[in-house]
Protein backbone atom coordinates (compact mmCIF):
# COMPACT_ATOMS: atom_id res chain seq x y z
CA UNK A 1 2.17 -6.38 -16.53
CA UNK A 2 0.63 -8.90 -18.17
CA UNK A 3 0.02 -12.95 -18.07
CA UNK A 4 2.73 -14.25 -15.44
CA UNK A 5 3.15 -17.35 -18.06
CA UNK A 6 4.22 -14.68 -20.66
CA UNK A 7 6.37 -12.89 -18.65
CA UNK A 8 10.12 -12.62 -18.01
CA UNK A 9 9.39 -14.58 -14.77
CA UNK A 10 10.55 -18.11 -16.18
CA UNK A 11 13.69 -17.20 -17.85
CA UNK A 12 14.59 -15.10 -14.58
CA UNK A 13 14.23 -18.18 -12.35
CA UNK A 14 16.00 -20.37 -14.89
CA UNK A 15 18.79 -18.62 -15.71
CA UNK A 16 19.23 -15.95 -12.63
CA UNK A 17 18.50 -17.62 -10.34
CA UNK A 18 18.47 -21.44 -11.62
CA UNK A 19 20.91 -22.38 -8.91
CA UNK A 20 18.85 -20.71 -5.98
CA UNK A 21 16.95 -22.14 -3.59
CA UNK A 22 13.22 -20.03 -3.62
CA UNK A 23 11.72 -19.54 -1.09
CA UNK A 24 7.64 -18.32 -1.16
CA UNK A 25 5.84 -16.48 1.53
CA UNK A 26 2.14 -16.29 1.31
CA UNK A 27 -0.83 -15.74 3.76
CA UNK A 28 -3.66 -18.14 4.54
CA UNK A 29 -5.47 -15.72 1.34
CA UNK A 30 -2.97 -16.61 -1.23
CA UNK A 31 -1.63 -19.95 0.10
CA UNK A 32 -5.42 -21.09 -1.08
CA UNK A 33 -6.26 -18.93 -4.19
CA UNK A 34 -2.72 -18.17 -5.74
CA UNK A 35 -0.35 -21.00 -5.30
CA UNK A 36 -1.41 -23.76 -6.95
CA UNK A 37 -1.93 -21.62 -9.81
CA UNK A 38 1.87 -19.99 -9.39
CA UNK A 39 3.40 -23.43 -9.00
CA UNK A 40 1.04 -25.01 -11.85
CA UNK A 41 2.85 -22.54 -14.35
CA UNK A 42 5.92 -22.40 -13.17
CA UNK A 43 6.51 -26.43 -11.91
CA UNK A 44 9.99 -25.25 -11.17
CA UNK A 45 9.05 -23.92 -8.07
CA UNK A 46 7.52 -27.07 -6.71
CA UNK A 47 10.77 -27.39 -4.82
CA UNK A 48 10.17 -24.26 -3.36
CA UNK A 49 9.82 -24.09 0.35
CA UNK A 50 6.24 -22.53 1.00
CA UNK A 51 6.25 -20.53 4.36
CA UNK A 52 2.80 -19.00 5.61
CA UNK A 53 2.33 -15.85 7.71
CA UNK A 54 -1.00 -14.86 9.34
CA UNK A 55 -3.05 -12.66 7.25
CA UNK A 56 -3.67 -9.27 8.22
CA UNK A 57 -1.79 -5.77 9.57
CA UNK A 58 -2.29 -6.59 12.98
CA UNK A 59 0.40 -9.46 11.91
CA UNK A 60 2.87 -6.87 10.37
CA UNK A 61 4.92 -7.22 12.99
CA UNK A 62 8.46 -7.61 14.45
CA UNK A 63 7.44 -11.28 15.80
CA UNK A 64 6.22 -12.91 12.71
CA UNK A 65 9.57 -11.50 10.92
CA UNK A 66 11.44 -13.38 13.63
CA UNK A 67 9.59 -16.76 13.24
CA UNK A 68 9.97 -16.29 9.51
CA UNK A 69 14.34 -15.57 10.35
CA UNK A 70 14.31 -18.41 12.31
CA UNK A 71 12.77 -20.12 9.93
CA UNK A 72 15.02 -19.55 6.81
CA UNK A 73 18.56 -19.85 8.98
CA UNK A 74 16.78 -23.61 9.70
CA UNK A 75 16.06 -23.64 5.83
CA UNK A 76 20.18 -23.23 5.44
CA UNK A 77 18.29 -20.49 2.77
CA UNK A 78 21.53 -18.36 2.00
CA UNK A 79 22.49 -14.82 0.32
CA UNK A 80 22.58 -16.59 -2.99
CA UNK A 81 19.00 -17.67 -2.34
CA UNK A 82 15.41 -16.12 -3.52
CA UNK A 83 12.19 -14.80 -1.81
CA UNK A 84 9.12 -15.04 -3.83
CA UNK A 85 6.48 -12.89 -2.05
CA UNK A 86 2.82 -13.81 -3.27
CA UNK A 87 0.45 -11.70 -1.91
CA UNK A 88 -1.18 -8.04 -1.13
CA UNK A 89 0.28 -5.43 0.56
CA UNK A 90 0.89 -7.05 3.64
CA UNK A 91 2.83 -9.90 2.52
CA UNK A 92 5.13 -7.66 0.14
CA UNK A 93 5.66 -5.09 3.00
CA UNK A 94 6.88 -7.86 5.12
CA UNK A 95 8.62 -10.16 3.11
CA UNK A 96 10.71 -7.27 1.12
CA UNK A 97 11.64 -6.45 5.17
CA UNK A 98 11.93 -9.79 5.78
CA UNK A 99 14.49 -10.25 2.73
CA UNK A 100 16.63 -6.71 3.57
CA UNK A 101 17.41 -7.81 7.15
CA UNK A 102 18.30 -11.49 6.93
CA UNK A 103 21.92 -12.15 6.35
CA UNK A 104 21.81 -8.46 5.38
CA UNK A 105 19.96 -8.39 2.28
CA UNK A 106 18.86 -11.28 0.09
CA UNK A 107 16.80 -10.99 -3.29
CA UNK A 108 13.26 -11.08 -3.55
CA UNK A 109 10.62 -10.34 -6.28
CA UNK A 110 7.07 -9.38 -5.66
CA UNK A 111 4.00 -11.00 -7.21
CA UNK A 112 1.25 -8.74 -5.84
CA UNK A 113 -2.25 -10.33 -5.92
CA UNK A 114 -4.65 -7.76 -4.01
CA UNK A 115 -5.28 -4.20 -6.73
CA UNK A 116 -3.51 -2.74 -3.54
CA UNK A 117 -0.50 -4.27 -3.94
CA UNK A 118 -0.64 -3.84 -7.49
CA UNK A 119 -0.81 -0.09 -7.88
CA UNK A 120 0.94 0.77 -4.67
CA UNK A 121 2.56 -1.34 -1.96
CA UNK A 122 4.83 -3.64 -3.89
CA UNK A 123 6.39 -0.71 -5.77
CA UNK A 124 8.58 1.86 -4.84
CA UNK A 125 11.25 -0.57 -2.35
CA UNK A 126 9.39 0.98 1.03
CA UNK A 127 9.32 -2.30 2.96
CA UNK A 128 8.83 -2.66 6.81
CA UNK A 129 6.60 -3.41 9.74
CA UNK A 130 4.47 -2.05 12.10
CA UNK A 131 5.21 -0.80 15.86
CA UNK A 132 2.33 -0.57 18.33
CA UNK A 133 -0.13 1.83 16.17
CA UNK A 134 2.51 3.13 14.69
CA UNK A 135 2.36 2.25 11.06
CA UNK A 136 5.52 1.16 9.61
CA UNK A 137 7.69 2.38 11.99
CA UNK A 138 10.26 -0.17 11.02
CA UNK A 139 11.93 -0.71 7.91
CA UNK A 140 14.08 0.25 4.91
CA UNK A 141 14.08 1.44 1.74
CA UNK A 142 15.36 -1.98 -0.81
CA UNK A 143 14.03 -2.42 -4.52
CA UNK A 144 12.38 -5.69 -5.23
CA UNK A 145 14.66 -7.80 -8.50
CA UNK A 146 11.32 -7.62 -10.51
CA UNK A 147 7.37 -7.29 -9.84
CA UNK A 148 5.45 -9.22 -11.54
CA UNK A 149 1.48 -7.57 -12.15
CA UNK A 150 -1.38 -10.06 -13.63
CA UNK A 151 -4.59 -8.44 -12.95
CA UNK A 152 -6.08 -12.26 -13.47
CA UNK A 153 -5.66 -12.21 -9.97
CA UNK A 154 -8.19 -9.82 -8.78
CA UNK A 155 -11.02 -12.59 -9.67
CA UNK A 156 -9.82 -13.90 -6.12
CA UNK A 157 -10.74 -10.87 -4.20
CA UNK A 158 -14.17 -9.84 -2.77
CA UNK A 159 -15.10 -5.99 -3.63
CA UNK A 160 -13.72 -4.13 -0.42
CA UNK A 161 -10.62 -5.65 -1.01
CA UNK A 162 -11.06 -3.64 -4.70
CA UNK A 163 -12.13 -1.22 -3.22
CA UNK A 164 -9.69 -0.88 -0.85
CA UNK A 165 -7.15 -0.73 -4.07
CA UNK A 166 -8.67 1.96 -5.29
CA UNK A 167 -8.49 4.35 -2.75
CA UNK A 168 -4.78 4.52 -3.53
CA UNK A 169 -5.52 4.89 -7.41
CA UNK A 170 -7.57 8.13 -6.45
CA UNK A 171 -4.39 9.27 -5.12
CA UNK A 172 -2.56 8.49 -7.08
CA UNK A 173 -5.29 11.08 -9.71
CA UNK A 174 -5.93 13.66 -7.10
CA UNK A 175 -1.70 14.09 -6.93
CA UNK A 176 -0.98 14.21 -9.89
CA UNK A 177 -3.55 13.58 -13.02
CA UNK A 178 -7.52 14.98 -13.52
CA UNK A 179 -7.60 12.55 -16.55
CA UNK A 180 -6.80 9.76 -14.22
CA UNK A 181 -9.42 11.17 -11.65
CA UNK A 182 -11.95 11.51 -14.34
CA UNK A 183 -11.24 8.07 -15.66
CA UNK A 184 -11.55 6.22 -12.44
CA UNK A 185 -14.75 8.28 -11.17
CA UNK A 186 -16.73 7.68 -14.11
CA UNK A 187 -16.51 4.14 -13.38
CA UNK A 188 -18.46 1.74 -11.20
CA UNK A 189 -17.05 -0.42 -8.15
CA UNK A 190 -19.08 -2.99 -9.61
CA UNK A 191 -16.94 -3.59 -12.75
CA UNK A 192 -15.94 -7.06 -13.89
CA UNK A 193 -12.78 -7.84 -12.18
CA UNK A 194 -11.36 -9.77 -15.50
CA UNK A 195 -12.85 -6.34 -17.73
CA UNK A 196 -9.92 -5.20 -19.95
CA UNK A 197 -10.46 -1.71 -18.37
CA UNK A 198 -9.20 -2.88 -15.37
CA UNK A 199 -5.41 -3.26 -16.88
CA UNK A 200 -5.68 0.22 -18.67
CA UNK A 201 -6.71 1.57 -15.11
CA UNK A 202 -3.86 -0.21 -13.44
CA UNK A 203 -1.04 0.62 -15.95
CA UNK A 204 -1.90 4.21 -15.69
CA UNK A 205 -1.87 3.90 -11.78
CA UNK A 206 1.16 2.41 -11.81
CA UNK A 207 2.52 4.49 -13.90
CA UNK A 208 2.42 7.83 -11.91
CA UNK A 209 3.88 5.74 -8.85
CA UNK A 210 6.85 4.44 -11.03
CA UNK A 211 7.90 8.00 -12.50
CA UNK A 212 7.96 9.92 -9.18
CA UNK A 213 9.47 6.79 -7.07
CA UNK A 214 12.15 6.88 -10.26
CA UNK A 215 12.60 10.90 -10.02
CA UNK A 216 13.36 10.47 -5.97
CA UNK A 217 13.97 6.91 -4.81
CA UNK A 218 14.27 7.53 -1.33
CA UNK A 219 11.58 10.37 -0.65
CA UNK A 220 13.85 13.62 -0.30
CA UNK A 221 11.24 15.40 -2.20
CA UNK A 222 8.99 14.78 -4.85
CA UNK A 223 8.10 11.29 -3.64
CA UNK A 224 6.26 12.83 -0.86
CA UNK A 225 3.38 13.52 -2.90
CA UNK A 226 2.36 10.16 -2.28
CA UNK A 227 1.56 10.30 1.43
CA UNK A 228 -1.47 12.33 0.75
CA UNK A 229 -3.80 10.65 2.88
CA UNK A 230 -1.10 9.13 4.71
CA UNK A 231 -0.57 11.29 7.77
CA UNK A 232 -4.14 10.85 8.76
CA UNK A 233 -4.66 7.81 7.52
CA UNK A 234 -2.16 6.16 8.95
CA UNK A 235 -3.60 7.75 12.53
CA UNK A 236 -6.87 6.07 11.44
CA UNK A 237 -5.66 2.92 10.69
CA UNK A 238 -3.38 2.47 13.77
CA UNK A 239 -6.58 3.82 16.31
CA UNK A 240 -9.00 1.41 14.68
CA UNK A 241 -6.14 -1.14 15.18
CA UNK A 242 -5.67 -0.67 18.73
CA UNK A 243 -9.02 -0.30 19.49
CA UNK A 244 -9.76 -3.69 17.80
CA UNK A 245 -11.46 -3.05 15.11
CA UNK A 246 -9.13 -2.96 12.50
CA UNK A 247 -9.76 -1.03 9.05
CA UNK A 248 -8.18 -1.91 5.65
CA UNK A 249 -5.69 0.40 4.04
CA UNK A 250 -7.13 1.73 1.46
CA UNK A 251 -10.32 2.81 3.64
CA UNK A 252 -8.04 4.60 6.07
CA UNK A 253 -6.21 6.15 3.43
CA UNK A 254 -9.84 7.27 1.59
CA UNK A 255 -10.89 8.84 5.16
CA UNK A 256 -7.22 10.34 5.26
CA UNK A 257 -7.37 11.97 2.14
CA UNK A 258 -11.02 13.14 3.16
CA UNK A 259 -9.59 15.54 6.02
CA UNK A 260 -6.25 16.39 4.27
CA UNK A 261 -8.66 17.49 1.40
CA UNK A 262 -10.40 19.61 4.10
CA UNK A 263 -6.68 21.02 5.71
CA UNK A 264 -6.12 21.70 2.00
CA UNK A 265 -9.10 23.92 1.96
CA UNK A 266 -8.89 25.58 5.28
CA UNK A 267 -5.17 26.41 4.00
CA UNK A 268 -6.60 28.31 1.20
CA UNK A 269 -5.25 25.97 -1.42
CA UNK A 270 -8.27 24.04 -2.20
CA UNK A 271 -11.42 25.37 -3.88
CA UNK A 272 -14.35 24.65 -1.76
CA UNK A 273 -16.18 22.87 -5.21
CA UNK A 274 -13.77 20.46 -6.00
CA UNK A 275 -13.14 19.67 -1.79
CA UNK A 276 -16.86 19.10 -1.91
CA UNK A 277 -15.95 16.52 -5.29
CA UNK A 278 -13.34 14.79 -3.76
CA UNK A 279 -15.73 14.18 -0.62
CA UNK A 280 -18.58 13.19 -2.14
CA UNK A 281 -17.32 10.70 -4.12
CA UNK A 282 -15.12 9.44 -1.00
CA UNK A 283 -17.79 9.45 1.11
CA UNK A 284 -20.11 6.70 -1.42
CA UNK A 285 -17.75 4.23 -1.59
CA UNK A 286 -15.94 4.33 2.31
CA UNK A 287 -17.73 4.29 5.20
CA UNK A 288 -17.31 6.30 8.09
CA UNK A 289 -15.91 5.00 11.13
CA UNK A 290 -16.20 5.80 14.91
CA UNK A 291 -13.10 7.77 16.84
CA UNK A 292 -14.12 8.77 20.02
CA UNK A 293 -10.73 9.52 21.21
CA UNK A 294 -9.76 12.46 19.68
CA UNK A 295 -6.64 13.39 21.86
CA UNK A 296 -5.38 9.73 21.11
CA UNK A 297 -6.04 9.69 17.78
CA UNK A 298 -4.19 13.22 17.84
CA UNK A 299 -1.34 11.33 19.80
CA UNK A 300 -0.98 8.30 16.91
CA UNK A 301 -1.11 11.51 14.21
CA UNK A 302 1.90 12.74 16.06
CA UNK A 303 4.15 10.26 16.50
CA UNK A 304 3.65 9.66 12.25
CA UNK A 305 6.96 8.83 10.81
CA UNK A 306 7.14 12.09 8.11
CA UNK A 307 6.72 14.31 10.86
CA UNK A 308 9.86 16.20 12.46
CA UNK A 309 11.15 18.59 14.93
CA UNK A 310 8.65 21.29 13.41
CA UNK A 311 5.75 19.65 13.62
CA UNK A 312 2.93 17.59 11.93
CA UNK A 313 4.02 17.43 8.16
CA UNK A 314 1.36 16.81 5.34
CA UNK A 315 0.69 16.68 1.77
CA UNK A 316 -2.35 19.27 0.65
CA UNK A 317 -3.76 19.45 -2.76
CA UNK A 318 -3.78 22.50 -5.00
CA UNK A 319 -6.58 21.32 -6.72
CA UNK A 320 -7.34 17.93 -8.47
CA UNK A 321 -4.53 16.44 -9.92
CA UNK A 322 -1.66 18.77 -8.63
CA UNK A 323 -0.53 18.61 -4.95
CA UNK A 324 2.28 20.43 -2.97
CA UNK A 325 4.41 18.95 0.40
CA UNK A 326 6.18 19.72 3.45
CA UNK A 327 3.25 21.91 4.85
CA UNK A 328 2.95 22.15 8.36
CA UNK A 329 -0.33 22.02 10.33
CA UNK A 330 -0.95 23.18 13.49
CA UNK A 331 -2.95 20.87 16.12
CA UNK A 332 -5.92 22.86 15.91
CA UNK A 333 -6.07 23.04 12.18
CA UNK A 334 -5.76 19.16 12.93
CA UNK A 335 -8.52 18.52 15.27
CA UNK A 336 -10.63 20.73 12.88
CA UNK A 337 -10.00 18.64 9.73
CA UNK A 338 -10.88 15.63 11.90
CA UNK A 339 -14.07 17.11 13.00
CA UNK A 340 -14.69 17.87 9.58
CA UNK A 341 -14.71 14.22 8.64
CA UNK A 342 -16.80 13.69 11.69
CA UNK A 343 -19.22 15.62 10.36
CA UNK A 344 -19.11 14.46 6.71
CA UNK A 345 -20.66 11.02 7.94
CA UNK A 346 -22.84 12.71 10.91
């Protein structure tokens, strides 16, 4: 973390990779608020060929990795080669994907810009796409070289998209740390961008991901703490996706963790105060959003990629800051949750 100028970043394109060709995939959002400034500190990459891909999750998907293939086998780009991904969560999802498939496996770094990518999607080597609804349905598990975090990047982003960030920094505290819950709820969504805070807040984010995603790399155990929010999130996100009206991540994830909070309680795990916490402060800073379609919402839920032969899977809290996995929910414990979060915004 850090200043990218006074990073390790130089020296590792100089002298790793000083022979490769780099290649850097942004979106239209980064193409105009984060190259120049990339390329202005680093004139080495000037050379670099600059490919673009359509901003948004509804362009996660199989045919924009194709286009992209295509693309680099024109390029001659080879195994030897780099991929610089520049950009939120999107952009690192896809381009680490991108990067494990072509000519089976060539090296990448990530430079998240979004607080998103920062604290949650460019760590941890989860990279894929999406299929239908069905949120990354597609995709392996590959570790980035390096990721590089400067938090001077989050002066480019309007508030939801900080907000959006820090729905996975909540929980990242409800998981696993009340002192990171009580740090981030005593602040306000209004807070400078450049504030030094904002780098204290991040480091401790990211450090929670790091140490479990270190403990069990490819989510045997442990690691599934951090789908909390997840299972029904994920549902969220890929109904409001098909019904055209497309949600960020983090907001999904916020309503998510509103109704897993609520399983949690109905499970007996969960003291009805701090449920009624966690939902109150949810519930000021995400709005509510309409899903009429219960049984296909309940249909998306299903089909979720941590579920298995015994059913819907999710991650409930104990209480804040200590969470448990692997518990199975019934359907109707399911469509009661759900009505739950109906109600919260009724």
């Amino acid at each position: 973390m850090g200043n990218l100028e006074a990073s390790s970043l130089s020296s590792l394109l100089t002298e790793k990779y000083g022979n490769a060709r780099k290649v850097i995939l942004v979106d239209e959002n980064t193409h105009d608020n984060c190259l120049e400034y990339l390329i202005t500190a680093f004139p080495g990459l000037e050379e670099a060929e600059v490919m673009l891909l359509p901003a948004g999750e509804e362009n996660k998907v199989m045919e924009v990795c194709f286009q992209v293939w295509e693309a680099l086998s024109e390029y001659h780009i080879s195994r030897s080669d780099l991929v610089i991904n520049l950009g939120g969560g999107v952009v690192t999802d896809m381009g680490g994907f991108i990067a494990s498939i072509f000519k089976r496996g060539i090296d990448f770094i990530n430079i998240p810009t979004s607080l998103l990518g920062m604290v949650d999607a460019a760590i941890g080597g989860k990279n894929g796409v999406d299929l239908g609804p069905y949120k990354n349905q597609l995709g392996v598990f590959n570790h980035p070289k390096a990721i590089f975090i400067d938090s001077r990047f989050l002066s480019t982003l309007p508030s939801e998209e900080i907000i959006n960030g820090v729905a996975e920094m909540l929980k990242h505290a409800l998981i696993t740390s009340l002192d990171h819950w009580n740090e981030l709820t005593k602040r306000s969504l209004a807070i400078d961008h450049d504030a030094p805070i904002w780098n204290k807040l991040i480091e401790d984010s990211v450090a929670i991901k790091t140490a479990i995603v270190q403990r069990d790399p490819t989510e045997k155990g442990e690691r599934k703490l951090l789908n909390f929010g997840h299972t029904i999130g994920h549902g969220i996100e890929g109904y409001c996706l098909e019904n055209e009206m497309p949600i960020a991540h983090g907001h999904a994830v916020a309503l998510g963790m509103i109704a897993e909070s609520h399983l949690s309680f109905q499970k007996g795990l969960l003291s009805e105060n701090e449920l009624l916490q966690i939902v109150d402060l949810l519930k000021s800073w995400y709005h509510g959003v309409e899903l009429s379609d219960k049984s296909r919402l309940n249909n998306i839920i299903l089909n979720d990629k941590k579920n298995d032969h015994l059913g819907i899977k999710c991650v409930l809290l104990n209480k804040i800051g200590s969470a448990s996995f692997d518990h199975l929910i019934s359907e109707e414990e399911l469509t009661t949750s759900l009505d739950y979060l109906a109600s919260v915004y009724a």
